[in-house]
Protein backbone atom coordinates (compact mmCIF):
# COMPACT_ATOMS: atom_id res chain seq x y z
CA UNK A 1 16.95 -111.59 103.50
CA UNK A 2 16.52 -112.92 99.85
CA UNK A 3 13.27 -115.39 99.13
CA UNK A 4 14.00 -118.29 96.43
CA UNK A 5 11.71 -118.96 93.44
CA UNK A 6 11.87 -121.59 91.21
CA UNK A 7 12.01 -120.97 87.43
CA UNK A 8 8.41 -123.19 86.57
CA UNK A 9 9.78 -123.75 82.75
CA UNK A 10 13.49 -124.85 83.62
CA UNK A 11 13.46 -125.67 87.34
CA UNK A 12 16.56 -122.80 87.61
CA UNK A 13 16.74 -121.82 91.36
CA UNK A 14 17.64 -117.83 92.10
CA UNK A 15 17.25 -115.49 95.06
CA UNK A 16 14.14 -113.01 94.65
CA UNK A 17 13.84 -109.79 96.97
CA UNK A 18 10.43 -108.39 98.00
CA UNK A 19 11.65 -105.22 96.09
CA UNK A 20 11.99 -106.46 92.82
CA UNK A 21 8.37 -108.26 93.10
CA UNK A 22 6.74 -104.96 94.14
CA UNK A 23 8.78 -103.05 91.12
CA UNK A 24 7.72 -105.46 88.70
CA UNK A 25 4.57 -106.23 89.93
CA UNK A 26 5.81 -110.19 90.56
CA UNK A 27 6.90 -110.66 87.05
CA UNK A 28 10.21 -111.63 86.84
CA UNK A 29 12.62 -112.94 84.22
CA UNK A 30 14.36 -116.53 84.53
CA UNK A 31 18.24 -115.83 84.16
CA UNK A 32 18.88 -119.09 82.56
CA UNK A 33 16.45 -119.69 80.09
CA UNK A 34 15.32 -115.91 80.28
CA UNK A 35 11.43 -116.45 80.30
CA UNK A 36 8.98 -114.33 82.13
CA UNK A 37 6.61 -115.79 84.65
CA UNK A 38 5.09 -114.91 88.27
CA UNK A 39 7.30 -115.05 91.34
CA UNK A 40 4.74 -115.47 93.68
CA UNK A 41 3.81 -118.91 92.50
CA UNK A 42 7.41 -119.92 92.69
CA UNK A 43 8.30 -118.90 95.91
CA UNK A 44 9.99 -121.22 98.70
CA UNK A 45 11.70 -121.16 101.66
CA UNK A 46 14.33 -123.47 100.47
CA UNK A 47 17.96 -121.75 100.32
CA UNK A 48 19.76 -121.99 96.71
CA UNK A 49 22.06 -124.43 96.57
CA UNK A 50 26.15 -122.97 96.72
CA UNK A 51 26.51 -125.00 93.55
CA UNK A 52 23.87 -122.95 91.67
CA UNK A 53 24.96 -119.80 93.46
CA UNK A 54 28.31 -120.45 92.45
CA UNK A 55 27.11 -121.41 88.21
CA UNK A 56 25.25 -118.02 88.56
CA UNK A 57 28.15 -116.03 89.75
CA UNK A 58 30.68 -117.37 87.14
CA UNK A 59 27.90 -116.96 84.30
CA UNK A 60 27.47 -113.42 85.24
CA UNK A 61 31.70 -112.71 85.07
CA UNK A 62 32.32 -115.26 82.50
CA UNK A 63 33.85 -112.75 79.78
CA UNK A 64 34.43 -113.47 75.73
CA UNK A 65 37.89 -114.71 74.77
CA UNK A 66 39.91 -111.58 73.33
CA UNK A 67 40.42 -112.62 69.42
CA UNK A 68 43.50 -111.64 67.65
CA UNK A 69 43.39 -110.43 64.36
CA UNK A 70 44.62 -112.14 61.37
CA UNK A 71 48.12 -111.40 60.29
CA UNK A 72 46.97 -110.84 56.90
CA UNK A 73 44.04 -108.72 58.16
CA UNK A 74 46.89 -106.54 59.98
CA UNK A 75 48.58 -106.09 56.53
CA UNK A 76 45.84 -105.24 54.97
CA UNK A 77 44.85 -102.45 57.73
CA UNK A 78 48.41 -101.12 58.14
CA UNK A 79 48.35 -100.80 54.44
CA UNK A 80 45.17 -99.27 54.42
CA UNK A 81 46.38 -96.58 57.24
CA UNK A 82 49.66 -95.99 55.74
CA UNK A 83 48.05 -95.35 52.06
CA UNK A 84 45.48 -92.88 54.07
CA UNK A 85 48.36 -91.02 55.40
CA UNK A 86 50.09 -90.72 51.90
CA UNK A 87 47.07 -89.60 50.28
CA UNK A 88 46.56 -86.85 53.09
CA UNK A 89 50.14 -85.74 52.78
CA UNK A 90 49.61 -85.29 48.69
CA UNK A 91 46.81 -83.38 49.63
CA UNK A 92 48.33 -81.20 52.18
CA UNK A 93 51.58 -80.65 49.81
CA UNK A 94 48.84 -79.88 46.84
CA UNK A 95 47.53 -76.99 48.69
CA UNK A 96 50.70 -75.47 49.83
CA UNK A 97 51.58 -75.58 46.53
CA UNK A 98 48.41 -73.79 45.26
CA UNK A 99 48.86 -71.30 47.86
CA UNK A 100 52.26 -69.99 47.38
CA UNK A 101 51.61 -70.19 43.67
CA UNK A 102 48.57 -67.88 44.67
CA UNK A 103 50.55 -65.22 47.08
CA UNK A 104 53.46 -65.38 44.23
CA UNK A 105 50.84 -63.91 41.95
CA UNK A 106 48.96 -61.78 44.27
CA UNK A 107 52.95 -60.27 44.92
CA UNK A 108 53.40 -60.07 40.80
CA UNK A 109 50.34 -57.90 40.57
CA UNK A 110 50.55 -55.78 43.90
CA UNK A 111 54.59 -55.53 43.28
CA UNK A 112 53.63 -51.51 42.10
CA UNK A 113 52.07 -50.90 45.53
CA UNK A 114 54.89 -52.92 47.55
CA UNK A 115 57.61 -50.80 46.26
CA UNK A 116 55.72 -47.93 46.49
CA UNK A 117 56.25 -48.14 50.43
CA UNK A 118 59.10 -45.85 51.83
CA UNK A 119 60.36 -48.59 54.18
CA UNK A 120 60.36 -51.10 51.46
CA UNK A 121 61.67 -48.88 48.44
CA UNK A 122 64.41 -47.78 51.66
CA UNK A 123 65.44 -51.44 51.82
CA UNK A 124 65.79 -52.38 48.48
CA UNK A 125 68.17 -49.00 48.00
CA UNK A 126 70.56 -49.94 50.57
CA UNK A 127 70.94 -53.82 48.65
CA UNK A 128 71.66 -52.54 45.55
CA UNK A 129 74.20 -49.80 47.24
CA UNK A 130 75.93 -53.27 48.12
CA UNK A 131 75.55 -55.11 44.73
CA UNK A 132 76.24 -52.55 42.96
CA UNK A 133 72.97 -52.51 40.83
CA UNK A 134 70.10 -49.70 40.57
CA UNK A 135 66.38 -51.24 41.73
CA UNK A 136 64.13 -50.44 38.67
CA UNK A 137 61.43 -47.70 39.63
CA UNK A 138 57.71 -48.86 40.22
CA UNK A 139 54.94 -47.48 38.43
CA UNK A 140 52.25 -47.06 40.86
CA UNK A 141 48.68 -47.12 39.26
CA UNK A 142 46.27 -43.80 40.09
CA UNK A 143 49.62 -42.16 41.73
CA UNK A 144 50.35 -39.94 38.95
CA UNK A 145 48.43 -36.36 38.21
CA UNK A 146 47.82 -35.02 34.70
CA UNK A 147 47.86 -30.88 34.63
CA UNK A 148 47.00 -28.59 31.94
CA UNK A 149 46.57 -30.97 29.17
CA UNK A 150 46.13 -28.58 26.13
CA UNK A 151 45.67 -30.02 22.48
CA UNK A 152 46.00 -27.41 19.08
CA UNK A 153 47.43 -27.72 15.30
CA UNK A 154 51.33 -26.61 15.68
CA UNK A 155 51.79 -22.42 14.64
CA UNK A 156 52.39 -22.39 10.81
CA UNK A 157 51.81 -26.38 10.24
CA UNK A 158 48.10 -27.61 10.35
CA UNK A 159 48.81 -30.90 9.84
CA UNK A 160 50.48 -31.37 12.94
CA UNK A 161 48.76 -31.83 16.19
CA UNK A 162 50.65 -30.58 19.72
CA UNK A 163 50.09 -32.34 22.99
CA UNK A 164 51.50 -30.82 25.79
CA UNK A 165 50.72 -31.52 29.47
CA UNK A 166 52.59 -32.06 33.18
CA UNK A 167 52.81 -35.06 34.79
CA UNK A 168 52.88 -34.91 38.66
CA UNK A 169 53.99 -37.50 40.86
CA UNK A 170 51.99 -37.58 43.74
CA UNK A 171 53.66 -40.48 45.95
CA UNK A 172 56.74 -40.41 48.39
CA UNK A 173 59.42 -41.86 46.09
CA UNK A 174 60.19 -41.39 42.38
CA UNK A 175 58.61 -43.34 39.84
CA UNK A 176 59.06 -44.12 36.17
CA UNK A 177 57.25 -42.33 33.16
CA UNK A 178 53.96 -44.11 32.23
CA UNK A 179 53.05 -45.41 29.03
CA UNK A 180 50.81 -42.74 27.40
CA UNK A 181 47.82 -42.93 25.49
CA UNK A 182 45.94 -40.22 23.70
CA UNK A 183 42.29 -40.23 22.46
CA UNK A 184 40.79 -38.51 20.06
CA UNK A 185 37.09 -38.33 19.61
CA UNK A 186 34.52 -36.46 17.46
CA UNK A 187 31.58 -33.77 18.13
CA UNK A 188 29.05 -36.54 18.58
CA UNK A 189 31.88 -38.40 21.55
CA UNK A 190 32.84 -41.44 19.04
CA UNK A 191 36.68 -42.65 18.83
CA UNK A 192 38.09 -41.72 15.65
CA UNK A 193 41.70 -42.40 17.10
CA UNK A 194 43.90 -44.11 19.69
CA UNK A 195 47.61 -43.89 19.98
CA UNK A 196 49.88 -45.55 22.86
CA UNK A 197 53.20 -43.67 23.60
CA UNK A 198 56.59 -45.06 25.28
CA UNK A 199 58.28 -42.69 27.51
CA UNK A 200 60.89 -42.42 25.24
CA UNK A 201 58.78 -41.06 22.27
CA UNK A 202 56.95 -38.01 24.11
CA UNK A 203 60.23 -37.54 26.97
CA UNK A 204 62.53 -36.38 23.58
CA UNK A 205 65.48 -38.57 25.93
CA UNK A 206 65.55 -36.01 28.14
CA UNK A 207 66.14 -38.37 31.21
CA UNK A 208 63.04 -40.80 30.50
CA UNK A 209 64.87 -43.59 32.73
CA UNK A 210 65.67 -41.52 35.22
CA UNK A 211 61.92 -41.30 36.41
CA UNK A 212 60.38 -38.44 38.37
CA UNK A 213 60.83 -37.29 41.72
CA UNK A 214 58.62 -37.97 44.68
CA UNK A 215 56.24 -34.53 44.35
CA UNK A 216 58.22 -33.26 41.35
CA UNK A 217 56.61 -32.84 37.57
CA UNK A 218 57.79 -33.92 34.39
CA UNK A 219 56.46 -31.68 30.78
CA UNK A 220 55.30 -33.91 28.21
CA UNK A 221 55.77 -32.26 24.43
CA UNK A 222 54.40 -34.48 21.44
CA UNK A 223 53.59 -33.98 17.86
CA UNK A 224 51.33 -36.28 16.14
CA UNK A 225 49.93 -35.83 12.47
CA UNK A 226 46.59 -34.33 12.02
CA UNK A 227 43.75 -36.34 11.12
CA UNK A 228 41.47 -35.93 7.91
CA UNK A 229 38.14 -35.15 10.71
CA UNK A 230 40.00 -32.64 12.80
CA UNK A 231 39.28 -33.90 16.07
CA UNK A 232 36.19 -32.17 18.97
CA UNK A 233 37.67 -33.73 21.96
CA UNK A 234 40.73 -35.86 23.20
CA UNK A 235 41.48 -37.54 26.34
CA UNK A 236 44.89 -38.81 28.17
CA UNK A 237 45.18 -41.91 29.79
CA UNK A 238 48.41 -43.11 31.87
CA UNK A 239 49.42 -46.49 31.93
């Protein structure tokens, strides 16, 4: 059963159990005007009055009125939420953008090794068998061999220089004739010359377009003129 102390500042009536005096060592708190003071010295064995009883239950589940926003402060927020989402929907469209740009040019610069594949070179075959059109061969970087690459003046000219080498395609479908570039260099390993040649200018049109084979060579036969250094050393690159 409850004991009733009396609030000595305010005179406020409330119930009191011997639990709550031995917890807080008889200091308690006055729920009305919510200062501290001894319990003991208050006690009584007077019952609280309903009326009290009754003001301390409806202070304890008396709640704050809901307020409703302003209509203009709604605007404002549903403006606010709908210019978020626009902004996050730029951004999202911004980087699908940047990223198809970026596989478009990541496919641009790999296209060599895509159409190297079988499957792929397979598929693009049986389209133009369709259309009626001829897919144009890849070149395919580091997929071509260079053999017997042999450099001397031409019998019975010396001023004219013969290159003559095979080319070896080393992948599973034909390919077109690189771009080739010859080097020539001194006794000490400087450049004294650099010349790029089209297919069409070392091939003699002797089927230049129509590529070479998968594992089948293709001669190479060029003339150049001879330098006033004769040349130590040359090298062949493939482009």
């Amino acid at each position: 059963m409850p004991l009733t102390t009396r609030c000595p500042h305010c005179g406020r009536l409330f119930p009191l159990y011997a639990q709550q005096i031995k917890a807080r060592r008889s200091k308690v708190e006055c729920p009305q005007c919510g200062r501290r003071f001894s319990a003991i010295s208050g006690l009584m064995e007077e019952q609280i009055p309903p009326s009290e009883t009754a003001y301390s239950r409806r202070k304890r589940t008396r709640k704050r009125p809901a307020v409703s926003p302003s209509p203009a402060f709604a605007a404002l927020d549903e403006r606010g939420a709908r210019s978020r989402r626009s902004a996050s929907l730029a951004w999202s469209l911004g980087a699908l953008v940047l990223l198809l740009m970026l596989m478009g040019q990541t496919a641009w610069w790999e296209r060599g090794t895509w159409m190297a594949t079988t499957q792929l070179w397979s598929v693009l075959e049986g389209v133009c068998d369709r259309l009626g059109c001829r897919p144009p061969l890849p070149r395919v970087a580091g997929s071509m061999d260079i053999l017997r690459p042999a450099l001397a003046e031409r019998p019975g000219d010396p001023g004219i220089l013969s290159l003559s080498l095979t080319l070896l395609n080393t992948t599973a479908i034909a390919q077109r004739l690189p771009l080739l570039q010859l080097e020539l260099y001194d006794k000490d390993g400087s450049l004294l010359a650099a010349r790029r040649f089209a297919p069409h200018q070392y091939d003699a049109g002797k089927g230049a377009g129509s590529g070479i084979a998968p594992g089948r060579t293709a001669k190479v036969a060029l003339d150049i003129a001879a330098l006033d250094r004769p040349p130590s050393g040359f090298r062949v690159r493939l482009f």
